[in-house]
Protein backbone atom coordinates (compact mmCIF):
# COMPACT_ATOMS: atom_id res chain seq x y z
CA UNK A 1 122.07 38.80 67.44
CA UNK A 2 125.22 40.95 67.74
CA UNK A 3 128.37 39.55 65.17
CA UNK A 4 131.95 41.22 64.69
CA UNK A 5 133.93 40.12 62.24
CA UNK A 6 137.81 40.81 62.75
CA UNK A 7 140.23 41.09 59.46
CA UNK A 8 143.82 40.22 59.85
CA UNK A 9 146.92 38.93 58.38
CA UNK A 10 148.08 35.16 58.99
CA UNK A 11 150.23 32.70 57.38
CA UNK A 12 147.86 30.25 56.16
CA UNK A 13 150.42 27.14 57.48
CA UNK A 14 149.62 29.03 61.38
CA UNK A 15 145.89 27.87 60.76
CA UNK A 16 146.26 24.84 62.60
CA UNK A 17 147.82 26.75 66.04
CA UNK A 18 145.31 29.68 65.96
CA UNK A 19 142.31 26.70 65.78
CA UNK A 20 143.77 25.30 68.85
CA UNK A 21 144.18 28.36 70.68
CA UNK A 22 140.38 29.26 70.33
CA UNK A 23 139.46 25.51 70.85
CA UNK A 24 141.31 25.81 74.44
CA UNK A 25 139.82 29.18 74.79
CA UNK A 26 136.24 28.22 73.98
CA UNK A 27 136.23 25.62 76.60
CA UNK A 28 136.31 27.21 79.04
CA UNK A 29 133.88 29.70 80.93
CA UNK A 30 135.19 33.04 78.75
CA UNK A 31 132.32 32.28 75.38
CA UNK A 32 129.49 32.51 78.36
CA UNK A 33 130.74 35.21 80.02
CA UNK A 34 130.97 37.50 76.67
CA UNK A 35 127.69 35.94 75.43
CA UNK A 36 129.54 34.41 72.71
CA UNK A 37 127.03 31.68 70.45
CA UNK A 38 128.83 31.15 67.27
CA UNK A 39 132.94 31.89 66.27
CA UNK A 40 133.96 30.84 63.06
CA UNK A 41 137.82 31.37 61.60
CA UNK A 42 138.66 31.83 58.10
CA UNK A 43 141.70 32.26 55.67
CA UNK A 44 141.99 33.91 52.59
CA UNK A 45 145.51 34.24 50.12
CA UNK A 46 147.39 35.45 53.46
CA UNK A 47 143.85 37.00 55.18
CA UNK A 48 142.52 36.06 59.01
CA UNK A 49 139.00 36.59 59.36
CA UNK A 50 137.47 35.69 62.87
CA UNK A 51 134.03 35.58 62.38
CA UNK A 52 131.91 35.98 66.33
CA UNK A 53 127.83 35.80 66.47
CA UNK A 54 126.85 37.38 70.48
CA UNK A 55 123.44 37.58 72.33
CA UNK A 56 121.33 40.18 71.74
CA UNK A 57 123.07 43.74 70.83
CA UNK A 58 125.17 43.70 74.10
CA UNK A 59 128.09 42.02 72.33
CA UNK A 60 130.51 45.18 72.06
CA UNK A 61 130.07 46.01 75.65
CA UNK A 62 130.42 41.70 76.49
CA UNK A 63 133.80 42.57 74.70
CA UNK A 64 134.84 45.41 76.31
CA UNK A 65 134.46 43.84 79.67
CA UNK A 66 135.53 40.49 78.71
CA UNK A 67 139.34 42.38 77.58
CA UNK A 68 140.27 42.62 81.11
CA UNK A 69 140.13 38.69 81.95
CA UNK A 70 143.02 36.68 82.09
CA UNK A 71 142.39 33.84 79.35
CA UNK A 72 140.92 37.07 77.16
CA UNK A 73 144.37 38.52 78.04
CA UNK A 74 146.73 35.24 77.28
CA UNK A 75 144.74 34.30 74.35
CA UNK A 76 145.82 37.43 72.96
CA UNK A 77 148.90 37.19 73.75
CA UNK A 78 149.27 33.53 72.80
CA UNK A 79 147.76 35.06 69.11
CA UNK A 80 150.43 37.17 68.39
CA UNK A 81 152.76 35.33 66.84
CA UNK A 82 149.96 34.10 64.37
CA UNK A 83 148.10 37.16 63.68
CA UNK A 84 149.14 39.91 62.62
CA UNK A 85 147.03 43.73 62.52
CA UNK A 86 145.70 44.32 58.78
CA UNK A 87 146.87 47.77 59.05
CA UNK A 88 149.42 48.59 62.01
CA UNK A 89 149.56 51.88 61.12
CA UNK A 90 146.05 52.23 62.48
CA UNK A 91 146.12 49.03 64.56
CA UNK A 92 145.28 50.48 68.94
CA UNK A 93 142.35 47.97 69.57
CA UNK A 94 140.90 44.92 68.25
CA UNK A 95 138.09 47.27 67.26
CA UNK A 96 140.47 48.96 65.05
CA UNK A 97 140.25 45.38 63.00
CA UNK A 98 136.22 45.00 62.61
CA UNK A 99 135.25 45.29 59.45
CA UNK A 100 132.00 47.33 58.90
CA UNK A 101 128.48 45.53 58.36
CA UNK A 102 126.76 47.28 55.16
CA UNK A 103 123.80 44.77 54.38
CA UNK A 104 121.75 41.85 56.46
CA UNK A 105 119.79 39.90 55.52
CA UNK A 106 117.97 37.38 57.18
CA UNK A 107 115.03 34.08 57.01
CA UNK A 108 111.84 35.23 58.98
């Protein structure tokens, strides 16, 4: 399994818009087509953490093509007032927002 997790900045009071955004957006045929099994969204003292478990280890290049699509396009756009880049300074990509994975660990 493949996860990204995405930090951000969001008004805690927006939590209830950004939910329904991704509820819309995960009914339809977009979580398939990126291989998407698991997204979980959390908030943290002004924090936006976006929490995505993929298939297998093709989950950066299921994003990457997936970026292109219409609802991956207006669900970004519908986002922005909500969530906004941890750092814009260094904010080009939602890549630029992944946090880095130092330890796993995991039941057998």
């Amino acid at each position: 399994m493949y996860s990204t997790l995405i930090v951000a900045r969001m008004n805690p009071t927006s939590s209830g818009e950004v939910a329904d955004l991704f509820a819309r957006f995960d009914d339809t045929e977009m979580p398939g087509l990126m291989g998407t099994r698991r997204r979980e969204l959390f908030h943290y003292r002004g924090l936006y953490f976006h929490l995505q478990d993929f298939d297998g280890e093709a989950g950066e290049t299921s994003i990457q093509q997936a970026r292109e699509r219409p609802a991956f396009v207006r669900i970004s756009a519908d986002l922005t007032p909500f969530i906004d880049a941890y750092d814009p300074a260094t904010w080009r990509s939602p890549k630029d927002a992944m946090a880095t994975r130092f330890y796993h660990w995991a039941a057998r």
